[in-house]
C-alpha atoms as a PDB file:
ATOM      1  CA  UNK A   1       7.348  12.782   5.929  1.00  0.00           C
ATOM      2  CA  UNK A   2       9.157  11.557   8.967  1.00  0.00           C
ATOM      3  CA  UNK A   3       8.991  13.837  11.901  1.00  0.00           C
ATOM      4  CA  UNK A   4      12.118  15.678  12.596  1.00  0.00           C
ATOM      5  CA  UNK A   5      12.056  14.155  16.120  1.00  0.00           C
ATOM      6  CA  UNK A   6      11.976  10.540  15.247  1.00  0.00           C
ATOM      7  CA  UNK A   7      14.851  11.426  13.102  1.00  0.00           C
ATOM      8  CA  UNK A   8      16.684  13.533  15.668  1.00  0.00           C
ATOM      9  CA  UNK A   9      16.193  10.001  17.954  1.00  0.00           C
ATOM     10  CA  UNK A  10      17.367   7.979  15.226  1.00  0.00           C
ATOM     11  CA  UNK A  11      20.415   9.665  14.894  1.00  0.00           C
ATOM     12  CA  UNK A  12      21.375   9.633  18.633  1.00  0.00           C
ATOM     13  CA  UNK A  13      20.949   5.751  19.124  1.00  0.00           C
ATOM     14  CA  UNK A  14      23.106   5.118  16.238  1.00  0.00           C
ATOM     15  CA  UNK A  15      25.676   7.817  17.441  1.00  0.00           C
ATOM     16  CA  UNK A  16      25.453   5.977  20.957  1.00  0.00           C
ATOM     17  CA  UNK A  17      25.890   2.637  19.178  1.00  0.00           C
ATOM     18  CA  UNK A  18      29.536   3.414  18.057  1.00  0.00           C
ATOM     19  CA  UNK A  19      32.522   2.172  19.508  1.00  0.00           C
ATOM     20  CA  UNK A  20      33.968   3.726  22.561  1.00  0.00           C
ATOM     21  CA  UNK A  21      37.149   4.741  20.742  1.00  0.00           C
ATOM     22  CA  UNK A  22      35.173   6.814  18.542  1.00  0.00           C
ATOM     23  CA  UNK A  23      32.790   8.631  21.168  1.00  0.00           C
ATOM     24  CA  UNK A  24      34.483  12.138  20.526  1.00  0.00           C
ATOM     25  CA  UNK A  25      33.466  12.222  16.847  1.00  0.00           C
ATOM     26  CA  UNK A  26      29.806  11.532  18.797  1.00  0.00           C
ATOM     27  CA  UNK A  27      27.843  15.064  17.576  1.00  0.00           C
ATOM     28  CA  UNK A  28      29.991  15.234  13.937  1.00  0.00           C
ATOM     29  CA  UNK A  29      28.387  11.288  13.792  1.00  0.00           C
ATOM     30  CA  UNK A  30      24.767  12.273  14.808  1.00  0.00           C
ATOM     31  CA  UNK A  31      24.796  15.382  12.643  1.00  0.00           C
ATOM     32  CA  UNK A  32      25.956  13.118   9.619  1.00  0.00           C
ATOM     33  CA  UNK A  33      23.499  10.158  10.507  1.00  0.00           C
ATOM     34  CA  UNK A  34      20.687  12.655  10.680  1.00  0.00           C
ATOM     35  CA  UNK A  35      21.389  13.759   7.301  1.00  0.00           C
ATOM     36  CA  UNK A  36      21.949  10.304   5.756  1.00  0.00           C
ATOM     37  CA  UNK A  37      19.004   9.261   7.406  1.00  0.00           C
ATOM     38  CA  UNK A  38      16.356  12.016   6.153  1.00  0.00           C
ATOM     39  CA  UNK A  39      17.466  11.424   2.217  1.00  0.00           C
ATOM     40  CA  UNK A  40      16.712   7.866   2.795  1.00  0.00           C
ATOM     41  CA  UNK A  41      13.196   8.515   3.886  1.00  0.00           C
ATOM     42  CA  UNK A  42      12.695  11.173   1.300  1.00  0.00           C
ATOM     43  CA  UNK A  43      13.909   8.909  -1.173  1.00  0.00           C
ATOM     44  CA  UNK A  44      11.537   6.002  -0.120  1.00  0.00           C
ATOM     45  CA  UNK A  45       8.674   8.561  -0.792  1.00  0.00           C
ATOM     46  CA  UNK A  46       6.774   7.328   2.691  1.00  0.00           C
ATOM     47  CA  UNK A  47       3.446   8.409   4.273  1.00  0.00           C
ATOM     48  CA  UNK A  48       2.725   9.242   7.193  1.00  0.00           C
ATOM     49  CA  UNK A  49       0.692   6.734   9.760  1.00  0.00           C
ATOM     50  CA  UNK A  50      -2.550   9.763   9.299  1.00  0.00           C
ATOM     51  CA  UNK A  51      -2.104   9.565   5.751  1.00  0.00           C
ATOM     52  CA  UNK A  52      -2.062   5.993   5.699  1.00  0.00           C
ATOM     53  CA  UNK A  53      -5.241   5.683   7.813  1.00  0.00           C
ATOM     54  CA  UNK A  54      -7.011   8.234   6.194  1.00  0.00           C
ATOM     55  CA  UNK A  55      -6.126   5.770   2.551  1.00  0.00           C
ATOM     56  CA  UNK A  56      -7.303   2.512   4.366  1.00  0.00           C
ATOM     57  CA  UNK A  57     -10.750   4.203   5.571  1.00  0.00           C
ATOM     58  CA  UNK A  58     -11.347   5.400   1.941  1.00  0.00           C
ATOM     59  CA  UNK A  59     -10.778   1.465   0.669  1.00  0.00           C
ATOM     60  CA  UNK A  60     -13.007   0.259   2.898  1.00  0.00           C
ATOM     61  CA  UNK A  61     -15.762   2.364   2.059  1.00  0.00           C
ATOM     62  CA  UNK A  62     -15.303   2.049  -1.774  1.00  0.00           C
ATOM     63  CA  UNK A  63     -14.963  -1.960  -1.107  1.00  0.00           C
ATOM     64  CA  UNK A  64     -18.511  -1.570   1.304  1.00  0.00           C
ATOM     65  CA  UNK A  65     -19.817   0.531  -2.344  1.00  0.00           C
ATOM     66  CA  UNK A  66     -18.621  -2.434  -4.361  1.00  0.00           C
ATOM     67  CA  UNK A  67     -20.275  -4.520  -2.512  1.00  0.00           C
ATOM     68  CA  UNK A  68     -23.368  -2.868  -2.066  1.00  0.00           C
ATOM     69  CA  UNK A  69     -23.927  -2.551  -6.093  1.00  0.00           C
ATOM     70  CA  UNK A  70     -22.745  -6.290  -6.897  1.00  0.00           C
ATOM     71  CA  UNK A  71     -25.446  -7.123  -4.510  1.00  0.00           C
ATOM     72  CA  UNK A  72     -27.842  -4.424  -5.898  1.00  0.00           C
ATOM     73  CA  UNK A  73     -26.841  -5.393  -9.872  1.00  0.00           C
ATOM     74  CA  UNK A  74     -27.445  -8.897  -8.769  1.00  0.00           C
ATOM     75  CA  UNK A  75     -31.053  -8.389  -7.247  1.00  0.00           C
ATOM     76  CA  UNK A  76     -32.051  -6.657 -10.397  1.00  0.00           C
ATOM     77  CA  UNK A  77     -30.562  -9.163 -12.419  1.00  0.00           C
ATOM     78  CA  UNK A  78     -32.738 -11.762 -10.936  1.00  0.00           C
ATOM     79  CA  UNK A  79     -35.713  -9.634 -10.927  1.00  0.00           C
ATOM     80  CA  UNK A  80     -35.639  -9.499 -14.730  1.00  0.00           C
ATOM     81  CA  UNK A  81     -34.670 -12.450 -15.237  1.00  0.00           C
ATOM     82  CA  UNK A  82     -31.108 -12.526 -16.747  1.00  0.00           C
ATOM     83  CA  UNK A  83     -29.367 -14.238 -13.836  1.00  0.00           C
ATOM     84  CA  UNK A  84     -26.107 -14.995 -15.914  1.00  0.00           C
ATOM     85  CA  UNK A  85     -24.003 -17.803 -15.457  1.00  0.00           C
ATOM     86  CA  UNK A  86     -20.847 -17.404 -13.354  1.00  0.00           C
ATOM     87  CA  UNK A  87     -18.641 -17.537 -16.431  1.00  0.00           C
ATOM     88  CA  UNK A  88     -20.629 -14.862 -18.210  1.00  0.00           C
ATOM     89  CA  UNK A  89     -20.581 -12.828 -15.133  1.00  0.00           C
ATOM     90  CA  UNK A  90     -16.263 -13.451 -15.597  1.00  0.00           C
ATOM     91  CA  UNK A  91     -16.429 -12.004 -18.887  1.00  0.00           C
ATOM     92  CA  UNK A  92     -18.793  -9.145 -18.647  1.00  0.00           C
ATOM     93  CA  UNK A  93     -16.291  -7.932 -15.443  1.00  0.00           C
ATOM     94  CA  UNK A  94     -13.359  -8.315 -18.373  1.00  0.00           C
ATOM     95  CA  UNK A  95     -11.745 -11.333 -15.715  1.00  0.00           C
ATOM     96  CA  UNK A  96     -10.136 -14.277 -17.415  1.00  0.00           C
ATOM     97  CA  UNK A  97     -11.454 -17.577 -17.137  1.00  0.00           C
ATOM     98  CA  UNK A  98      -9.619 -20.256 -15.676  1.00  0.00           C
ATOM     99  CA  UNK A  99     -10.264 -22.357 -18.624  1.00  0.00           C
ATOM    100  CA  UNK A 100      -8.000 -22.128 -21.472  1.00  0.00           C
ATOM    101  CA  UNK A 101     -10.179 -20.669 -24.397  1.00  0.00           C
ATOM    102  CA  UNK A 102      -9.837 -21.250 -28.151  1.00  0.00           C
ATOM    103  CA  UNK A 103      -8.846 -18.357 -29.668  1.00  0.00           C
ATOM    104  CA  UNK A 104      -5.131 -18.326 -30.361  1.00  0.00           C
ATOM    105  CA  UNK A 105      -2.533 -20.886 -30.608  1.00  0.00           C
ATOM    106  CA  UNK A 106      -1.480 -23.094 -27.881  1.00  0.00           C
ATOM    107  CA  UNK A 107       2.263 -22.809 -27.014  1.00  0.00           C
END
């Protein structure tokens, strides 16, 4: 969630941004922006900047794991002998081919 201090800052720039003529509504306008601006964020369901980090750290190691085993899957691959071809490799990861294949109707 947002911090409440962010908001709070927010809330007084936009106050500050109204016209002169309406500078004695100034706290009723920060008040309302405050509120109008913390349903927003709840509503857009957002992380915060720890959370996100925390998510992107996770990624990379799963990606370095990924890695690691396509490398490790294709060492043993080669060691017994069933390097596959690149299409076959496609197919056993359930990816599509570029190519168009045969098996249905062709619009």
């Amino acid at each position: 969630m947002i911090e409440p201090k962010l908001l709070d800052e927010l809330a007084r720039k936009l106050a500050g941004a109204v016209p002169p003529s309406l500078q004695d509504f100034q706290k009723d306008l920060e008040k309302n922006f405050r509120a109008v601006l913390t349903s927003t964020f709840a509503k857009l369901d957002l992380v915060t900047r720890e959370e996100f980090d925390i998510q992107q750290a996770v990624l990379e190691r799963t990606r370095m794991k990924l890695e690691a085993l396509a490398e490790q899957v294709a060492l043993l691959e080669a060691q017994a002998g069933l390097k596959k071809e690149p299409q076959e490799q496609q197919e056993a990861l359930g990816e599509k081919s570029s190519e168009p294949d045969d098996t249905g109707p062709q619009p």
